[in-house]
N, C-alpha and C. Protein backbone atom coordinates (compact mmCIF):
# COMPACT_ATOMS: atom_id res chain seq x y z
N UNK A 1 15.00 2.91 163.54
CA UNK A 1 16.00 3.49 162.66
C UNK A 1 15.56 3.38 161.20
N UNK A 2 14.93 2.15 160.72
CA UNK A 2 14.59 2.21 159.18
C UNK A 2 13.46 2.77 159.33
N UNK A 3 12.31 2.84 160.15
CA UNK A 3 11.38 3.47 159.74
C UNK A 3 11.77 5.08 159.74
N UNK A 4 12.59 5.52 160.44
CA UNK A 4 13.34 6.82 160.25
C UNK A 4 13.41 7.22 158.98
N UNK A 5 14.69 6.77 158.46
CA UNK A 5 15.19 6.40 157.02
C UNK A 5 13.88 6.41 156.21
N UNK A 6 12.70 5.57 156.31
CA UNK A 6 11.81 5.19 155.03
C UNK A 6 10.88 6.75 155.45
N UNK A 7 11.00 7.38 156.38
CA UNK A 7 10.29 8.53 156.60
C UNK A 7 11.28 9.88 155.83
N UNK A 8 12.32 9.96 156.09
CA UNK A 8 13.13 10.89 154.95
C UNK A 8 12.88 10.81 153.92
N UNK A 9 12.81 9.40 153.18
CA UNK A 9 12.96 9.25 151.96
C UNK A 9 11.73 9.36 150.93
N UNK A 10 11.17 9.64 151.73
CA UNK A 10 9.22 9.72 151.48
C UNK A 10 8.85 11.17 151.45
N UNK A 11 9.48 11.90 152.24
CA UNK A 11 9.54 13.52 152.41
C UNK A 11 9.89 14.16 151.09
N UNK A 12 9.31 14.97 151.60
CA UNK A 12 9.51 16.30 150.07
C UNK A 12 9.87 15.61 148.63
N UNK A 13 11.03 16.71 148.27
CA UNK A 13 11.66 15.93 146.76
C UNK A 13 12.75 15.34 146.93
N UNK A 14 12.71 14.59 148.06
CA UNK A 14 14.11 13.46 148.03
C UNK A 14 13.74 12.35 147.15
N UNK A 15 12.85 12.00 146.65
CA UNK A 15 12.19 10.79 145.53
C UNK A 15 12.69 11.63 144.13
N UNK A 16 11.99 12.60 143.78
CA UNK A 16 12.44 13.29 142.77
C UNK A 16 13.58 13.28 142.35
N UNK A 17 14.23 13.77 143.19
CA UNK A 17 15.85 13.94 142.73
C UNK A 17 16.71 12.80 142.25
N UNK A 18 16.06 11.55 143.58
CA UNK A 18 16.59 10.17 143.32
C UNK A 18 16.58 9.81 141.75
N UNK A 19 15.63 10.17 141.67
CA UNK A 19 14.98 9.55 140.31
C UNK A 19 15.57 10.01 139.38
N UNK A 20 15.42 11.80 138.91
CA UNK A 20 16.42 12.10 138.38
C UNK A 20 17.98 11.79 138.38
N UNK A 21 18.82 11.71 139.23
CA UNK A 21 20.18 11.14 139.21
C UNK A 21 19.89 9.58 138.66
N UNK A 22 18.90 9.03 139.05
CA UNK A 22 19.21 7.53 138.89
C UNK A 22 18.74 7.36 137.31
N UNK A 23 18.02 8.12 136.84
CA UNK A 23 17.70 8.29 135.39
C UNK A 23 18.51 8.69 134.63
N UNK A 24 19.26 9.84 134.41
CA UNK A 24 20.07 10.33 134.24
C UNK A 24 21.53 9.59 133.99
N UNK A 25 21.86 8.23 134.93
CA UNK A 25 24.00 7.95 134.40
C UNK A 25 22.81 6.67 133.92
N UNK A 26 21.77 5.93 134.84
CA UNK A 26 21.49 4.46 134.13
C UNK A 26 21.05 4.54 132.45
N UNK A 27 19.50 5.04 132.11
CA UNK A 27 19.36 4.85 130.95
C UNK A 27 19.29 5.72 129.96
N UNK A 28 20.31 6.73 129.91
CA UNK A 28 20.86 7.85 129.16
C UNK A 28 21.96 6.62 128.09
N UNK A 29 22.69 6.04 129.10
CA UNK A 29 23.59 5.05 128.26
C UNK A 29 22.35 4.16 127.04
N UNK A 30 21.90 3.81 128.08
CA UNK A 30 21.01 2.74 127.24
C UNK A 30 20.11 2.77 126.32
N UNK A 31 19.22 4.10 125.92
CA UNK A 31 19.14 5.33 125.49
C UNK A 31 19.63 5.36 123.89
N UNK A 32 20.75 6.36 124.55
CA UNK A 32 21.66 6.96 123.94
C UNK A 32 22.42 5.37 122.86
N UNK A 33 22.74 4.25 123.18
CA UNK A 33 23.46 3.10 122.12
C UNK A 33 21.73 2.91 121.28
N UNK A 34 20.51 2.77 121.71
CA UNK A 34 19.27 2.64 121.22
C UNK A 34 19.57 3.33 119.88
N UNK A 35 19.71 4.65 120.15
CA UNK A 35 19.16 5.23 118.89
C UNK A 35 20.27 5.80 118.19
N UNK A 36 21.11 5.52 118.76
CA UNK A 36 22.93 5.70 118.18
C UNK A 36 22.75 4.65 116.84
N UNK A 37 22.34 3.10 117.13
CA UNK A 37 22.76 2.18 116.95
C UNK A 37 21.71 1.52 116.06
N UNK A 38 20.21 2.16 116.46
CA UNK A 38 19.18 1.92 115.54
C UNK A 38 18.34 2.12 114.62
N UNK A 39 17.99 3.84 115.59
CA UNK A 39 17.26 4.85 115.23
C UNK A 39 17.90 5.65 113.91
N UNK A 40 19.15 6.12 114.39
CA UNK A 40 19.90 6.84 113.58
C UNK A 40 20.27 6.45 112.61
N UNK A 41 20.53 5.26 112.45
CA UNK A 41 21.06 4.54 111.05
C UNK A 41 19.58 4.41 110.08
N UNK A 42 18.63 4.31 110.16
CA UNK A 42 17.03 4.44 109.85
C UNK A 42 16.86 5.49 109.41
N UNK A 43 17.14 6.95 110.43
CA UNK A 43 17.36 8.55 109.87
C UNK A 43 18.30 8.08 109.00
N UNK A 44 19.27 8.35 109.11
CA UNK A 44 20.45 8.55 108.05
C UNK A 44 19.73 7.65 106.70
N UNK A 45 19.33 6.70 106.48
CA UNK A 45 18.94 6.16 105.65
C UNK A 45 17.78 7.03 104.32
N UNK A 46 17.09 7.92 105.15
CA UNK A 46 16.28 8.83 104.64
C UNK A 46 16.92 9.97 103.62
N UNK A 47 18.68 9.68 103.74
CA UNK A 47 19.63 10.59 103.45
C UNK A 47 18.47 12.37 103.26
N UNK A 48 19.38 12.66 102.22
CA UNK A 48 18.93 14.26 101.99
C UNK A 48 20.32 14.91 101.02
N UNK A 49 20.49 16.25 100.99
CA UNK A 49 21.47 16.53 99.49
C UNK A 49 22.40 15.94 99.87
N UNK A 50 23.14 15.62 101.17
CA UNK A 50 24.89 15.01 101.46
C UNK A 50 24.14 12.84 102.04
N UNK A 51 23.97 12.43 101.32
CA UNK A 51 23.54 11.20 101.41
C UNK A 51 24.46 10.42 102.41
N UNK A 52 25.86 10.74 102.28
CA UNK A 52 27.16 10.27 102.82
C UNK A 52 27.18 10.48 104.49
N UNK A 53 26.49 11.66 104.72
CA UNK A 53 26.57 12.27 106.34
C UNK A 53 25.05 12.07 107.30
N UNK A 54 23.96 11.47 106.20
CA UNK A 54 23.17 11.25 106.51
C UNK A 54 21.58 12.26 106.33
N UNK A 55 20.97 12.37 106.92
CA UNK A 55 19.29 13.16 107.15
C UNK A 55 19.92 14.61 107.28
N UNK A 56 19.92 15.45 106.35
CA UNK A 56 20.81 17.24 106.76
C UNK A 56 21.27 17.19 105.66
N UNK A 57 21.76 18.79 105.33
CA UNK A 57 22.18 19.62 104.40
C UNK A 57 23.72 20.39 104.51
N UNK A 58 24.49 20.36 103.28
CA UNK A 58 25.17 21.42 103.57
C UNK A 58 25.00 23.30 103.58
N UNK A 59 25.34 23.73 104.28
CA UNK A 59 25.33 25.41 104.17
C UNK A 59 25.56 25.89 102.65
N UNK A 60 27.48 25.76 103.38
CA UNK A 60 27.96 25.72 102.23
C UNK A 60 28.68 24.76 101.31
N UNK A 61 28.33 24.16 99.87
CA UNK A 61 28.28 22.87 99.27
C UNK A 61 29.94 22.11 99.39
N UNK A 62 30.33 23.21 99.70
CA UNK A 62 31.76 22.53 99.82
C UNK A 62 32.96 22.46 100.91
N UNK A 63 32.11 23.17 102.21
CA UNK A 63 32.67 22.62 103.52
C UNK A 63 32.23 21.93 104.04
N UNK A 64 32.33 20.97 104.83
CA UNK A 64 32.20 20.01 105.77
C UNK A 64 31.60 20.39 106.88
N UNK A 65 31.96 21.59 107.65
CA UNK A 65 31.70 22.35 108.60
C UNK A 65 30.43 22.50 108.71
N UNK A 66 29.80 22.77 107.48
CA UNK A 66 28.79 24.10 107.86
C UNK A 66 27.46 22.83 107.39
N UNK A 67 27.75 21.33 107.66
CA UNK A 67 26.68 20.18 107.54
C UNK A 67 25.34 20.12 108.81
N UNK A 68 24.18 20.46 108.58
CA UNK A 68 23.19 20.99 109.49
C UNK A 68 22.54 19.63 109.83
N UNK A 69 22.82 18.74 110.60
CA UNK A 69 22.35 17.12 111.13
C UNK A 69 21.04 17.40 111.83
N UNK A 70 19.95 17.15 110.55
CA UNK A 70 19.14 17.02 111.03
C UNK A 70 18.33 15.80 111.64
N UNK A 71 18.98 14.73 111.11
CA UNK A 71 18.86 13.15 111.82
C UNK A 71 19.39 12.93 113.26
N UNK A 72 20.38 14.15 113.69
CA UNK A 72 20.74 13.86 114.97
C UNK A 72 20.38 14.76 115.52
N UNK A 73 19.36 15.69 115.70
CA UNK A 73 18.38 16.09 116.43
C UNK A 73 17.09 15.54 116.82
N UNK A 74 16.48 14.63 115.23
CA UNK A 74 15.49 13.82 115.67
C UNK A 74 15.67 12.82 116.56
N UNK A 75 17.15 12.57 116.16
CA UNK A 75 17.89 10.96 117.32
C UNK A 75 18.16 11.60 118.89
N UNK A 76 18.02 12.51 119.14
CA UNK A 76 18.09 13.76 120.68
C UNK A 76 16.38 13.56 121.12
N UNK A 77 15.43 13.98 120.56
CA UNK A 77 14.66 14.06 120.53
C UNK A 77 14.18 12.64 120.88
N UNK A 78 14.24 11.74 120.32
CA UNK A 78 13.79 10.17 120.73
C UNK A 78 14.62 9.79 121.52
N UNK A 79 15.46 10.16 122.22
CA UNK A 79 16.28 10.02 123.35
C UNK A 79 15.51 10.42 124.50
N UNK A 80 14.69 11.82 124.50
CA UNK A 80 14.31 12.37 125.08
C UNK A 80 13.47 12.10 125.38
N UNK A 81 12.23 11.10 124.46
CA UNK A 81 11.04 10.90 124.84
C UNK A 81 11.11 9.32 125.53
N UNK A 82 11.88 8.50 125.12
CA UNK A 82 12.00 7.03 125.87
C UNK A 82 12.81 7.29 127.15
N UNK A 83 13.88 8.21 127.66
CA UNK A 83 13.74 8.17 128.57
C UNK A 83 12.69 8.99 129.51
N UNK A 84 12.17 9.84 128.86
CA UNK A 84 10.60 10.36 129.80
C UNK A 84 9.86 9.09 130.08
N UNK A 85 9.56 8.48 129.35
CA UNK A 85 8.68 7.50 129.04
C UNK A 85 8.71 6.41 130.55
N UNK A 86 10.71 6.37 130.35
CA UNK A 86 10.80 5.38 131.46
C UNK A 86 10.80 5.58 133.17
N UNK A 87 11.28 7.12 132.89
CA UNK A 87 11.08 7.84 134.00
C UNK A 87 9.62 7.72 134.90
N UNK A 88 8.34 8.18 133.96
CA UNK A 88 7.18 8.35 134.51
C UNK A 88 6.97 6.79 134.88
N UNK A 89 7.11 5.87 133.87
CA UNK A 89 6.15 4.58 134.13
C UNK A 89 6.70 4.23 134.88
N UNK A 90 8.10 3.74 135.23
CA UNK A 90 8.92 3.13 136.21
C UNK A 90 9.15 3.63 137.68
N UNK A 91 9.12 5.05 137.78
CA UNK A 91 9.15 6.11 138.65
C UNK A 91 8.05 6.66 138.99
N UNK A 92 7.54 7.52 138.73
CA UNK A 92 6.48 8.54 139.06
C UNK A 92 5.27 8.11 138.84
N UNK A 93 4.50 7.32 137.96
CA UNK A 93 3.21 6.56 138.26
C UNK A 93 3.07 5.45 139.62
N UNK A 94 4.34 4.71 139.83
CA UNK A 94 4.25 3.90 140.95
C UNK A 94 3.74 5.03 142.61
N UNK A 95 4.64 6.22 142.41
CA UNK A 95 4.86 6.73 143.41
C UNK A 95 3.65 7.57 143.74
N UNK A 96 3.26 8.00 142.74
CA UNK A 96 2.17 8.86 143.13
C UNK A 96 1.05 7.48 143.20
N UNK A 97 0.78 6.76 142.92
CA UNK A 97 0.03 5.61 143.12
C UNK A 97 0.09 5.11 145.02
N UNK A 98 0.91 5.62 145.92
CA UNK A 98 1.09 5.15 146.68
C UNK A 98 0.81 6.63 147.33
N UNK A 99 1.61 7.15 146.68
CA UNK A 99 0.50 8.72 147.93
C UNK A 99 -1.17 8.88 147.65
N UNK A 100 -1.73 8.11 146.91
CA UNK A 100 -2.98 8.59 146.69
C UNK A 100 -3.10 7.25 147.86
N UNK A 101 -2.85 6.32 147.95
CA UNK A 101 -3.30 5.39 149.15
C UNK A 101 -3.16 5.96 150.14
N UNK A 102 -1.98 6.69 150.34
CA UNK A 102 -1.98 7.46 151.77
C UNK A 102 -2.72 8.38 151.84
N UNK A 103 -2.96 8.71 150.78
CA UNK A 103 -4.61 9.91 151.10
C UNK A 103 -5.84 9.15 151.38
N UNK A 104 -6.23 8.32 151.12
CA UNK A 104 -7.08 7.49 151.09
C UNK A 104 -7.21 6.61 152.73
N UNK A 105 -5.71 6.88 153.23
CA UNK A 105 -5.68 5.94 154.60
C UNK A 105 -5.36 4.65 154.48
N UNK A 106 -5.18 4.44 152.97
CA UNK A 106 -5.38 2.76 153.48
C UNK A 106 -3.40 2.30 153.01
N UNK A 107 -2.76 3.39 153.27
CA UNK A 107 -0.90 3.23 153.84
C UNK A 107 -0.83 4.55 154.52
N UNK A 108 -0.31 4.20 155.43
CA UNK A 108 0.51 5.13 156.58
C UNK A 108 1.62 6.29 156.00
N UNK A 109 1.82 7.11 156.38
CA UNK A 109 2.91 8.38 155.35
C UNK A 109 3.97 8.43 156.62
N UNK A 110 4.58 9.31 156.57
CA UNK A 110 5.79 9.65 157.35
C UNK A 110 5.33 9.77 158.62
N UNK A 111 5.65 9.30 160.07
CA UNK A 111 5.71 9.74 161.08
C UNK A 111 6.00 11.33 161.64
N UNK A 112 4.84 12.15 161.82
CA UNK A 112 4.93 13.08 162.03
C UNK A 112 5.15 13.25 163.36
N UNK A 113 6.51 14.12 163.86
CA UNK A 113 6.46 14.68 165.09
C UNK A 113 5.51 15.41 165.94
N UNK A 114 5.51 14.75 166.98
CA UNK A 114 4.33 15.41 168.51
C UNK A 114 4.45 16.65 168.59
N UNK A 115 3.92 17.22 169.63
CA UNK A 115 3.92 19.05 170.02
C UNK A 115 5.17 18.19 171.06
N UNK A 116 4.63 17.30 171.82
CA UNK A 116 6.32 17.17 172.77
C UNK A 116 6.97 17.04 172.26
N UNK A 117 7.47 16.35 171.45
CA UNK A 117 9.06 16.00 170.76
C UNK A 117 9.36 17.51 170.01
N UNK A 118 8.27 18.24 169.23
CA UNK A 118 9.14 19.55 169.07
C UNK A 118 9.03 20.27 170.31
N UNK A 119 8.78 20.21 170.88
CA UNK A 119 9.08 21.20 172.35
C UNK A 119 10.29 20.73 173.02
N UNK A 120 10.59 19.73 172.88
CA UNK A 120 11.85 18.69 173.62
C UNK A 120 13.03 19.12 172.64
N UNK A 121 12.87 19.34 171.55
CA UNK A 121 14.20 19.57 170.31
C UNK A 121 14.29 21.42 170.34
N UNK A 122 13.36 22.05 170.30
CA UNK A 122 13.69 23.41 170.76
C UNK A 122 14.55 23.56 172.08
N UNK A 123 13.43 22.91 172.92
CA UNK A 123 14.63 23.07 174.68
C UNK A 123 16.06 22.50 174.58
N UNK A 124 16.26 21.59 173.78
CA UNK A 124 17.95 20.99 173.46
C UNK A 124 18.78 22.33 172.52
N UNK A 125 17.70 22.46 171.76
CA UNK A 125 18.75 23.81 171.01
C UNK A 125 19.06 24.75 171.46
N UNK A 126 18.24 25.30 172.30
CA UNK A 126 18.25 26.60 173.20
C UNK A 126 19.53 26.07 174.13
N UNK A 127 19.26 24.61 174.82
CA UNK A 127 20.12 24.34 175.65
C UNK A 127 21.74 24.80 175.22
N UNK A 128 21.59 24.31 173.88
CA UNK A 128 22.92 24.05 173.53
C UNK A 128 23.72 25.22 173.17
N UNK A 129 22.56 26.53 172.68
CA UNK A 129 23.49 27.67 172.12
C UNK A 129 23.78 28.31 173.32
N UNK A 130 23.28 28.19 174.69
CA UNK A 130 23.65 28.60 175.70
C UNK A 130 24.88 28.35 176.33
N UNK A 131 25.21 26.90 176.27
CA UNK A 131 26.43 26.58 176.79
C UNK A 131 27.65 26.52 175.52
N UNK A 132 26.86 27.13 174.20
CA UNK A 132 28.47 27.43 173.39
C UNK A 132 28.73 29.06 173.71
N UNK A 133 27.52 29.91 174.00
CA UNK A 133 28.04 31.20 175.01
C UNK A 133 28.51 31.09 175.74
């Protein structure tokens, strides 16, 4: 049964996806307070014509609205690259590190089904759409 399981989970882009979702709610937070909390106050520090709102310009000098944050695009941007960062090293270097062993032979990959066992799962299906006719 687990070697079942560790054979799904090894297949196609069921790793991928994992990774993505699990990247994605964990260190988006963690992330995201980083450069909320560190980065950005550092930008903002660099001010520019509105010193008060931080790294950016107004449009127009006397709405509020039309303030173009350019410190919180660079702070998107370094969001973007630490969690890549953590993604590949933590995720995707381990993994592909372990399919190149299985190319190599020296770890085992998914249990691939026999010519019997798919000949045995066709004859059950056939079986079965027969007796829902």
């Amino acid at each position: 049964m687990l070697k079942g399981f560790k054979d799904f989970l090894m297949r196609g882009n069921v790793i991928d996806l994992a990774v993505a979702v699990v990247i994605g709610t964990a260190f988006t937070v963690i992330v995201t307070a980083f450069t909320d909390s560190l980065i950005q106050p550092l930008i903002n520090a660099l001010g520019g014509s509105d010193a008060a709102n931080g790294l950016g310009f107004r449009i127009l000098g006397d709405n509020e609205a039309t303030f173009v944050d350019i410190g919180n695009v660079i702070s998107a941007v370094i969001n973007f690259l630490l969690i890549a960062a953590v993604v590949y090293f933590l995720f995707v270097l381990p993994l592909r590190k372990v399919q190149e062993r299985r190319r190599r032979g020296e770890e085992s990959g998914p249990a691939e089904p026999t010519d019997v066992e798919l000949l045995a799962e066709i004859r059950d299906l056939l079986r079965e759409q027969r007796v829902k006719e």
